[in-house]
PDB file of N, CA and C in Angstrom:
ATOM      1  N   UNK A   1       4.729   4.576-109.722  1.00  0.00           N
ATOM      2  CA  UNK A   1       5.801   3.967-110.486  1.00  0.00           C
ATOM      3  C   UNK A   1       5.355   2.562-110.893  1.00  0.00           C
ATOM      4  N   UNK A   2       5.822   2.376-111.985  1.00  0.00           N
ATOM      5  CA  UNK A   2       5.054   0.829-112.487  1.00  0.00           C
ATOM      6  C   UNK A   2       5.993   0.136-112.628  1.00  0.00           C
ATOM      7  N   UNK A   3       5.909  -1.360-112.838  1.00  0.00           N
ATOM      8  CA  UNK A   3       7.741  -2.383-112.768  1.00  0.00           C
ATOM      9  C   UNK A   3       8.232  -2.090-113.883  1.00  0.00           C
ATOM     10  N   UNK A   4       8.085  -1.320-114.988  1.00  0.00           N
ATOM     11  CA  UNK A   4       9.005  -1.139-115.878  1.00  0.00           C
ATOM     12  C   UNK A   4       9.442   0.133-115.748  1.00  0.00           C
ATOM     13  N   UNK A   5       8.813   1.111-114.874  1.00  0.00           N
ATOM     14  CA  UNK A   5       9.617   1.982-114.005  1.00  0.00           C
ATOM     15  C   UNK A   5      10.788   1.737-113.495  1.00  0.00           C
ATOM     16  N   UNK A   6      10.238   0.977-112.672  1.00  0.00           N
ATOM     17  CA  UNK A   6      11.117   0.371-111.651  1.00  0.00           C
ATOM     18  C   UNK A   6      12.353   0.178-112.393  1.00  0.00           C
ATOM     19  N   UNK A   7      12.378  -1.019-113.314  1.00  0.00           N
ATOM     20  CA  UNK A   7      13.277  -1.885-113.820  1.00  0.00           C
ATOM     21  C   UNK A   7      14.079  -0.543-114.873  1.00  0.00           C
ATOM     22  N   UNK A   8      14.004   0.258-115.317  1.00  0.00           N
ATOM     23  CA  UNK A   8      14.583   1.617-116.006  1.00  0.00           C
ATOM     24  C   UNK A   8      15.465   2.118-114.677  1.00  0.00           C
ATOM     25  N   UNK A   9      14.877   3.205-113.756  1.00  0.00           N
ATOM     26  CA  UNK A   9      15.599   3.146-112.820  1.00  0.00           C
ATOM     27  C   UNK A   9      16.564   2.279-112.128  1.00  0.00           C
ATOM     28  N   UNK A  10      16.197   1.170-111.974  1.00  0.00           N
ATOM     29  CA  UNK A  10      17.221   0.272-111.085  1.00  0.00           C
ATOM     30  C   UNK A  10      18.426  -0.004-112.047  1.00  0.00           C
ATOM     31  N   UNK A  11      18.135  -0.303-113.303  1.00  0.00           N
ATOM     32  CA  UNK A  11      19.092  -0.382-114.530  1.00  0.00           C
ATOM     33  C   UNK A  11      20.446   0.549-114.845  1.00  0.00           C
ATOM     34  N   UNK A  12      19.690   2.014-114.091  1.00  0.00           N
ATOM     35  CA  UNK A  12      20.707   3.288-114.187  1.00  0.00           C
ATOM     36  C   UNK A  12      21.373   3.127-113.396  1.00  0.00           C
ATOM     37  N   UNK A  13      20.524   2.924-111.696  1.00  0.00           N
ATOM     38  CA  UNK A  13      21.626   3.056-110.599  1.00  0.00           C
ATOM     39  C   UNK A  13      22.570   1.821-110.870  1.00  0.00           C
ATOM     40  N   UNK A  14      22.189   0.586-111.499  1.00  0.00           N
ATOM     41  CA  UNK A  14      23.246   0.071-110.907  1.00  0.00           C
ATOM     42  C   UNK A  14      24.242   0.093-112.019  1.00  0.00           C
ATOM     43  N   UNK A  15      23.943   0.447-113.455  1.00  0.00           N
ATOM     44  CA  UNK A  15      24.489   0.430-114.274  1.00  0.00           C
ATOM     45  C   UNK A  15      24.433  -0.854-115.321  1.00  0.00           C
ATOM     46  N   UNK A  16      23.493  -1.535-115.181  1.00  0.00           N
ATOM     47  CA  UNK A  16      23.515  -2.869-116.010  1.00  0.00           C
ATOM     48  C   UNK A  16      22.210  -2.474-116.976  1.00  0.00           C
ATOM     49  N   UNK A  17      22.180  -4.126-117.797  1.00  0.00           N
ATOM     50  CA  UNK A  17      21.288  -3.681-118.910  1.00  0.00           C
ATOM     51  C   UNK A  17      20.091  -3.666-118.555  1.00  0.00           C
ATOM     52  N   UNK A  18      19.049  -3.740-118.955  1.00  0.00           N
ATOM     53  CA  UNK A  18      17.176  -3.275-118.676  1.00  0.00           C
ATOM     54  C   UNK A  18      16.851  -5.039-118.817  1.00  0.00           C
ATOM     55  N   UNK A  19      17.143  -6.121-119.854  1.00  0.00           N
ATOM     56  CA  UNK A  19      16.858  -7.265-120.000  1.00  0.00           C
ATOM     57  C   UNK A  19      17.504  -7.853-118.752  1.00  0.00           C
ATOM     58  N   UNK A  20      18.654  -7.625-118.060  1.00  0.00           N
ATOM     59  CA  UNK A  20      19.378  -8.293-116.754  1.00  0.00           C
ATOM     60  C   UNK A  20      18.976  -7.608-115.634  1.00  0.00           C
ATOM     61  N   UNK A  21      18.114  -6.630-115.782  1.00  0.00           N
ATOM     62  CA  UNK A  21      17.679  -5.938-114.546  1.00  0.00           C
ATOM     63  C   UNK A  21      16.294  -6.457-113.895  1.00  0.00           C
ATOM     64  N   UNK A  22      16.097  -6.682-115.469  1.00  0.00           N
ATOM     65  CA  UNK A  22      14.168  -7.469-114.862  1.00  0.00           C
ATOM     66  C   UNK A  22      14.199  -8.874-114.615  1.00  0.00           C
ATOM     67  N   UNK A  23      15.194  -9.333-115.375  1.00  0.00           N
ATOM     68  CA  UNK A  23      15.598 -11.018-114.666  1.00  0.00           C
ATOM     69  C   UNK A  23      16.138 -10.964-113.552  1.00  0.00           C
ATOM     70  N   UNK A  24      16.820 -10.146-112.953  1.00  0.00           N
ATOM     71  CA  UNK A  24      16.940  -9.811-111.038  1.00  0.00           C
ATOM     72  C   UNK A  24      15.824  -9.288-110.663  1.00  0.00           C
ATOM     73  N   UNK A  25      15.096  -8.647-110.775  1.00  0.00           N
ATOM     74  CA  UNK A  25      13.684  -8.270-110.062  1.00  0.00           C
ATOM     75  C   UNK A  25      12.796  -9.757-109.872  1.00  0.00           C
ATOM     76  N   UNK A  26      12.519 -10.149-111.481  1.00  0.00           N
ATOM     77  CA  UNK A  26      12.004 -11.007-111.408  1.00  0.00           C
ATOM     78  C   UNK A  26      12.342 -12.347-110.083  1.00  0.00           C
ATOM     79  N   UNK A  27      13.160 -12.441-110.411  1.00  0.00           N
ATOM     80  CA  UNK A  27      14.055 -13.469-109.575  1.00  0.00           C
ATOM     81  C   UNK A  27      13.777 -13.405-107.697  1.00  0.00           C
ATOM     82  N   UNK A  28      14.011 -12.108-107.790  1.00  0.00           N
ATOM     83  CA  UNK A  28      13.959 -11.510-106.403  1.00  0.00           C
ATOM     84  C   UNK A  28      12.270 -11.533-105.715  1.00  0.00           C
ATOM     85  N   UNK A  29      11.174 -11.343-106.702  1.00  0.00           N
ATOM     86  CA  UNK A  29       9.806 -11.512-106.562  1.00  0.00           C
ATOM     87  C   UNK A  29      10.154 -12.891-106.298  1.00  0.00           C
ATOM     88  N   UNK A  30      10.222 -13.654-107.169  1.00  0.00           N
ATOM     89  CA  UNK A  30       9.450 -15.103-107.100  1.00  0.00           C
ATOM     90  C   UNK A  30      10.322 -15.456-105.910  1.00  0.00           C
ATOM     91  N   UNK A  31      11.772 -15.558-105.625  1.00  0.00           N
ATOM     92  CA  UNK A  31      12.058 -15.577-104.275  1.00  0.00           C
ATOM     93  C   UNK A  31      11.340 -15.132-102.503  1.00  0.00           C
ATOM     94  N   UNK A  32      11.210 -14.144-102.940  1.00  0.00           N
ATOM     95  CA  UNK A  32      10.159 -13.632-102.195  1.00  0.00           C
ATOM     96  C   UNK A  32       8.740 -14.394-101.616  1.00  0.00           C
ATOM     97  N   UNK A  33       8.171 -14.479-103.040  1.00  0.00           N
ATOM     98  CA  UNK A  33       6.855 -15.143-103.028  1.00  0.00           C
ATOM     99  C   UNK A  33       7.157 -16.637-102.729  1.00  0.00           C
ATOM    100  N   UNK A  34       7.957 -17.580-102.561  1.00  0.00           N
ATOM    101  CA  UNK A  34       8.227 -18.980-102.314  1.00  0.00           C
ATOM    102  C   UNK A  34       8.699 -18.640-101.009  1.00  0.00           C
ATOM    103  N   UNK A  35       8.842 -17.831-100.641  1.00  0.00           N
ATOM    104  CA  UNK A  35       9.070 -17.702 -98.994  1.00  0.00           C
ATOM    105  C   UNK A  35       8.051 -17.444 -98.351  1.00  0.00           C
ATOM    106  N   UNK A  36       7.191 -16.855 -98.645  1.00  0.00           N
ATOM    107  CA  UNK A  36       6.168 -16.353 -97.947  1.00  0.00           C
ATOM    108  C   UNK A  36       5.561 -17.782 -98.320  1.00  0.00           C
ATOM    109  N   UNK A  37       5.558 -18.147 -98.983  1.00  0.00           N
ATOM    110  CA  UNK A  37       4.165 -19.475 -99.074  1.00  0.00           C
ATOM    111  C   UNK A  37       4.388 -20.645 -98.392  1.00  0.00           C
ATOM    112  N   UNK A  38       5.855 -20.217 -98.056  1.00  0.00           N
ATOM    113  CA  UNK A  38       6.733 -21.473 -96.970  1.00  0.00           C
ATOM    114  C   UNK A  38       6.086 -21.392 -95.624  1.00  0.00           C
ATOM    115  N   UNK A  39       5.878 -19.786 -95.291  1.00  0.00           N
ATOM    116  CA  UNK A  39       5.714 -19.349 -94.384  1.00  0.00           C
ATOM    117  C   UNK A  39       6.682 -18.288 -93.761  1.00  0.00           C
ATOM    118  N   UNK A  40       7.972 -18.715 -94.174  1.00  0.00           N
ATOM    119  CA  UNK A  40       8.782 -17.634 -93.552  1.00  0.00           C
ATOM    120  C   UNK A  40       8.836 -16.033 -93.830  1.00  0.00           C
ATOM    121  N   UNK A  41       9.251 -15.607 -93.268  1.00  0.00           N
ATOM    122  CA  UNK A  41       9.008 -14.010 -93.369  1.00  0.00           C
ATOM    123  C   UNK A  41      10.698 -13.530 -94.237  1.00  0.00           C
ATOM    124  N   UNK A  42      10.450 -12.834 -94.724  1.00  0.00           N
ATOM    125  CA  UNK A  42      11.695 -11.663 -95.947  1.00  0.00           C
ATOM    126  C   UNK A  42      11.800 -10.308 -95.280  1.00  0.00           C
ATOM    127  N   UNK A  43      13.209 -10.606 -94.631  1.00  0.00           N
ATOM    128  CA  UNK A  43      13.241  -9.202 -93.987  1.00  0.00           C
ATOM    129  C   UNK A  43      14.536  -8.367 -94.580  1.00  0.00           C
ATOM    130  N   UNK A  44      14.006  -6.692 -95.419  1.00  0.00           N
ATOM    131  CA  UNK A  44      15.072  -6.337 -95.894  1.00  0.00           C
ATOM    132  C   UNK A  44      15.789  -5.015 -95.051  1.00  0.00           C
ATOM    133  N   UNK A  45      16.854  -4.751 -94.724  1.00  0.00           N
ATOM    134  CA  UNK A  45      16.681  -4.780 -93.857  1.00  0.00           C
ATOM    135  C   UNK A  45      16.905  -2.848 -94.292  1.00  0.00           C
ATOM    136  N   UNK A  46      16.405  -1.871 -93.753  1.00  0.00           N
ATOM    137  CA  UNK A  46      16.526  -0.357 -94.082  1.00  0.00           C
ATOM    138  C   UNK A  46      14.855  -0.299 -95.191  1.00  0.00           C
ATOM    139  N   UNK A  47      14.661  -1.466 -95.384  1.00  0.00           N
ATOM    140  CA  UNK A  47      13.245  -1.450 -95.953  1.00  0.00           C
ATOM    141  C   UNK A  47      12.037  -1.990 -95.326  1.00  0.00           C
ATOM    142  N   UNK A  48      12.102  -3.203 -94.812  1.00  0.00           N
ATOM    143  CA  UNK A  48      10.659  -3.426 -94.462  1.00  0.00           C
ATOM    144  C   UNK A  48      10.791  -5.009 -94.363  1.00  0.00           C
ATOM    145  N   UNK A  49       9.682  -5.764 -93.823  1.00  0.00           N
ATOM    146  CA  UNK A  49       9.582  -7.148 -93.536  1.00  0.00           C
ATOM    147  C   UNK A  49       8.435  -7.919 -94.028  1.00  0.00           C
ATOM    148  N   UNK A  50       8.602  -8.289 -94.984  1.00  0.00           N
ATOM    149  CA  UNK A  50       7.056  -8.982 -95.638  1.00  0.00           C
ATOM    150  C   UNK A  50       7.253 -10.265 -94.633  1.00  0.00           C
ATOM    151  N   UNK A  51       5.603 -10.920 -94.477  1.00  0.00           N
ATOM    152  CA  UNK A  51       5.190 -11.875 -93.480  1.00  0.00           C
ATOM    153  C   UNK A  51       3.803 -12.744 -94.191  1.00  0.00           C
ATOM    154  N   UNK A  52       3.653 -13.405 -93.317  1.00  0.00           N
ATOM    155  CA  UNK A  52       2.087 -14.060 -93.605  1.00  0.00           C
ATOM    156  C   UNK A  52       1.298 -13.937 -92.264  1.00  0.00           C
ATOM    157  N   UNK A  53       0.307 -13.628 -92.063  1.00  0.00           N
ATOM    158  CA  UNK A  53      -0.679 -13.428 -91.218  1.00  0.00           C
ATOM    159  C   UNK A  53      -1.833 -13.959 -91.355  1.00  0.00           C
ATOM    160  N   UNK A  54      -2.042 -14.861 -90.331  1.00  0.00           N
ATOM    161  CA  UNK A  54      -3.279 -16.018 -90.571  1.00  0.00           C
ATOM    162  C   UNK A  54      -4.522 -15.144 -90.442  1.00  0.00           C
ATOM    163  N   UNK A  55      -5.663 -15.096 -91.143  1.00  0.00           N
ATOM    164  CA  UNK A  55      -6.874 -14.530 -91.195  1.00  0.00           C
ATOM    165  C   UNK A  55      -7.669 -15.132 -89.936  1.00  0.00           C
ATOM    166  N   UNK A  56      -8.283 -14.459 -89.202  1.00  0.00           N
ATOM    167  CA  UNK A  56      -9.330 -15.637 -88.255  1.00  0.00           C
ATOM    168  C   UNK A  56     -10.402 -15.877 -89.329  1.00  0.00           C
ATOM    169  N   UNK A  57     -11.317 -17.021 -89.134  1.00  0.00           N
ATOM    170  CA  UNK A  57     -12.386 -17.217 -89.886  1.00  0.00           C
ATOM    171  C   UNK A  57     -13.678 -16.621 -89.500  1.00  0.00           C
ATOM    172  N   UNK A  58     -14.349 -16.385 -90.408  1.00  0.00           N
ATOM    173  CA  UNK A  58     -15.649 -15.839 -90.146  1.00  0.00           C
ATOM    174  C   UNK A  58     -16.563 -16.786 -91.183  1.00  0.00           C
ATOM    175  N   UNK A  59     -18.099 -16.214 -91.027  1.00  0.00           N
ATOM    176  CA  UNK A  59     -19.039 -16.640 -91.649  1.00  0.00           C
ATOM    177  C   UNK A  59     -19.523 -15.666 -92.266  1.00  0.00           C
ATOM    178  N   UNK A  60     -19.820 -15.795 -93.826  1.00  0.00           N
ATOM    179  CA  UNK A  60     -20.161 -14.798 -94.607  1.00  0.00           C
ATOM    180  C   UNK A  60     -21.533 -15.697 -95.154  1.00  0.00           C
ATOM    181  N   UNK A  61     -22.079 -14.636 -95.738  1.00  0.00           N
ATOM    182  CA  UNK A  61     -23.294 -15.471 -96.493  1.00  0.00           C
ATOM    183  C   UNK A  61     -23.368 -14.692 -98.152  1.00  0.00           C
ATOM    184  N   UNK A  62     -23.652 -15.766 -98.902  1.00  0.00           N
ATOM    185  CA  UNK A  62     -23.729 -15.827-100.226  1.00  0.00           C
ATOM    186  C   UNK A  62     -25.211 -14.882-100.662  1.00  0.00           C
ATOM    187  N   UNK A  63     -25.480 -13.710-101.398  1.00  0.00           N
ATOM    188  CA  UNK A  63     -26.187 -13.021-101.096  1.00  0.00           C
ATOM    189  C   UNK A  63     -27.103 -13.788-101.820  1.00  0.00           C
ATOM    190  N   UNK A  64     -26.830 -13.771-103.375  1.00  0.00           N
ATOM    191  CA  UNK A  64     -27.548 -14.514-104.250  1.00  0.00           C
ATOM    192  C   UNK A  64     -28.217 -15.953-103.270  1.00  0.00           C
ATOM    193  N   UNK A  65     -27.664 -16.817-103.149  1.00  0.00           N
ATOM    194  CA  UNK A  65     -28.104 -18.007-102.701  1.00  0.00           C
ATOM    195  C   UNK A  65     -28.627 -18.400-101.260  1.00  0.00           C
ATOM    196  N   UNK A  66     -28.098 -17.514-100.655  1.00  0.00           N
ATOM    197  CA  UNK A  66     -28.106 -17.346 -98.819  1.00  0.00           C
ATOM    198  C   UNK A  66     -27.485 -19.105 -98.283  1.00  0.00           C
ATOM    199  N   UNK A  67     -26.767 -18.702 -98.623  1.00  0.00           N
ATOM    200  CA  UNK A  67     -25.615 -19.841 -98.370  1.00  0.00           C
ATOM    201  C   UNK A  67     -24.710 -19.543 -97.680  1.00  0.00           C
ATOM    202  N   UNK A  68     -24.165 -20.093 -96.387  1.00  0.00           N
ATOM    203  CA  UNK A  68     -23.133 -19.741 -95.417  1.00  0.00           C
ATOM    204  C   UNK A  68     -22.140 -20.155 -95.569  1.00  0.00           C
ATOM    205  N   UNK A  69     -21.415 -19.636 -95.512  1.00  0.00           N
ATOM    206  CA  UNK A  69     -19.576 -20.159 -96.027  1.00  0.00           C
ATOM    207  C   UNK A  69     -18.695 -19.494 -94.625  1.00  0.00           C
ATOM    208  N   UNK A  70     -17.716 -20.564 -94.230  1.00  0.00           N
ATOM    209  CA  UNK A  70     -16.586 -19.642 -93.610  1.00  0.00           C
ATOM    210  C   UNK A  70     -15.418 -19.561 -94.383  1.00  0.00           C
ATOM    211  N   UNK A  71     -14.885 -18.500 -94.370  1.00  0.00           N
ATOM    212  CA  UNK A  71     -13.407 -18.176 -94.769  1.00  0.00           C
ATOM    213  C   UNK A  71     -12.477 -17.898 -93.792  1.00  0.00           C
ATOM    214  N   UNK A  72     -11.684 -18.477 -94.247  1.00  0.00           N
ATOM    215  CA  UNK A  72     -10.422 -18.580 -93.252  1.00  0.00           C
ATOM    216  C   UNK A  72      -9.444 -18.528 -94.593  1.00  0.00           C
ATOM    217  N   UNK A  73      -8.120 -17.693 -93.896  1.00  0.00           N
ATOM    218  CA  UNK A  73      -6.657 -17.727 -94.801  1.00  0.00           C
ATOM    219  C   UNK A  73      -5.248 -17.366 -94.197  1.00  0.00           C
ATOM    220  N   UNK A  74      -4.601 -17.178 -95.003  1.00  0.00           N
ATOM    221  CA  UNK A  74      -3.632 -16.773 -94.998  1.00  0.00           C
ATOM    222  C   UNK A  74      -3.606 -15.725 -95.721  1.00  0.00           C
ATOM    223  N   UNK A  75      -2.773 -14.687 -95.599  1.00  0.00           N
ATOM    224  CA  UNK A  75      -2.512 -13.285 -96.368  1.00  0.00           C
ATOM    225  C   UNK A  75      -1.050 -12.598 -95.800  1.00  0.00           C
ATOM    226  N   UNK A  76      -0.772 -11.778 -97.133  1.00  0.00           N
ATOM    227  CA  UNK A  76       0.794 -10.990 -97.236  1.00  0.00           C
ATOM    228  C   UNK A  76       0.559 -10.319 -96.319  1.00  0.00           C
ATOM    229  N   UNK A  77       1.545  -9.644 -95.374  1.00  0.00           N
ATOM    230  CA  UNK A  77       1.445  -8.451 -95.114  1.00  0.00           C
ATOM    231  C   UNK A  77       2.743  -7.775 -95.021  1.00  0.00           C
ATOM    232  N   UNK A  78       3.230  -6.321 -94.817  1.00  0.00           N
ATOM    233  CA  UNK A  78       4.377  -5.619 -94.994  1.00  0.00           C
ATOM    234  C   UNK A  78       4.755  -4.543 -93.835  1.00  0.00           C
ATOM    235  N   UNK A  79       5.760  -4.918 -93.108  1.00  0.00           N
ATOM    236  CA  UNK A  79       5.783  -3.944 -92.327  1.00  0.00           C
ATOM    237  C   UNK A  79       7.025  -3.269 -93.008  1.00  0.00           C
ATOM    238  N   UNK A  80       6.713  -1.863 -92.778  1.00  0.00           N
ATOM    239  CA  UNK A  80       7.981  -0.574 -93.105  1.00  0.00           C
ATOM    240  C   UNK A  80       8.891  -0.545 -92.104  1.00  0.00           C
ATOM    241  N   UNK A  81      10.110  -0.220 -92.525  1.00  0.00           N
ATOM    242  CA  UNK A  81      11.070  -0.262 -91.472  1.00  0.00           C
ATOM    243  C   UNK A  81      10.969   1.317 -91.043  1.00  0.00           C
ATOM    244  N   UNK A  82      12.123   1.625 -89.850  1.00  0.00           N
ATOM    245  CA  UNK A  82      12.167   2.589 -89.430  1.00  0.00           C
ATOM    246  C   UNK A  82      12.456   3.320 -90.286  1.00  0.00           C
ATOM    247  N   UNK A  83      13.689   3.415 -91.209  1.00  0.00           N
ATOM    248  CA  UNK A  83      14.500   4.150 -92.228  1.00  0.00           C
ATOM    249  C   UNK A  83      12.943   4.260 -93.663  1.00  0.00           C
ATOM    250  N   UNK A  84      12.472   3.503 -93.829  1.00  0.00           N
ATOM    251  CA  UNK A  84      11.425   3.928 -95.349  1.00  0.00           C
ATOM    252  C   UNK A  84      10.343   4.617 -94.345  1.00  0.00           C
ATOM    253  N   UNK A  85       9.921   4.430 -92.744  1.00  0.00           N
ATOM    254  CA  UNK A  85       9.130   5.276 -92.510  1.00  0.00           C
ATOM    255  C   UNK A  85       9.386   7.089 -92.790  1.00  0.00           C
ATOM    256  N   UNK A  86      10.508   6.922 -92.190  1.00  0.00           N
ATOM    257  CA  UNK A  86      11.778   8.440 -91.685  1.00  0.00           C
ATOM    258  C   UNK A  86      11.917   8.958 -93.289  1.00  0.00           C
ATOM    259  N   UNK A  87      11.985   8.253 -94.060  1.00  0.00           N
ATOM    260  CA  UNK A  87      12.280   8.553 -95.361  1.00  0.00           C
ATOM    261  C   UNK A  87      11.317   9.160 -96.584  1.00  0.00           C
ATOM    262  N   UNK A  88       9.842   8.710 -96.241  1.00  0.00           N
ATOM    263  CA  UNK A  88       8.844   8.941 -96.812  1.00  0.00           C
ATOM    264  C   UNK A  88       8.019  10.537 -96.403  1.00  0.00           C
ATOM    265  N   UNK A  89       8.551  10.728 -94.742  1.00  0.00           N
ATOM    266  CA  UNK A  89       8.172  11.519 -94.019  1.00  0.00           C
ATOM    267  C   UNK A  89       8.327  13.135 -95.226  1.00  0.00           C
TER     268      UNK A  89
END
């Protein structure tokens, strides 16, 4: 399903227009995404819990150059709730 999938469907169930449906999606992403970069976690709840999870660092080497770099981060991650596990089944 692609977001203009999405945004068609969600438009039906709830009954509103396709231009006010993707300005709530939209809305709801970038909400999302300013939370996570806060750090805090988005928990919905019969769906799942997006988070941030600190990367440990490692040492990689640059193949071209043989240059050592560590990387270290931060990254999304998503846990499924019980109900979208049970549901997918």
């Amino acid at each position: 399903m692609t977001r203009a999938d999405l945004i068609v469907n969600m438009a039906k169930a709830a009954g509103w227009p396709k231009a006010g449906t993707e300005r709530a999606l939209r809305a709801m992403l970038i909400a999302i995404r300013a939370s996570l970069k806060r750090g805090d976690p988005v928990t919905l709840v019969g769906f799942g819990t997006f988070s941030v999870a600190r990367r440990r660092p490692r040492t990689l080497r640059n193949p071209k150059t043989g240059q050592t770099v560590t990387v270290a981060g931060r990254i999304p991650r998503f846990k499924p709730s019980k109900e979208l596990k049970q549901a997918v089944r």
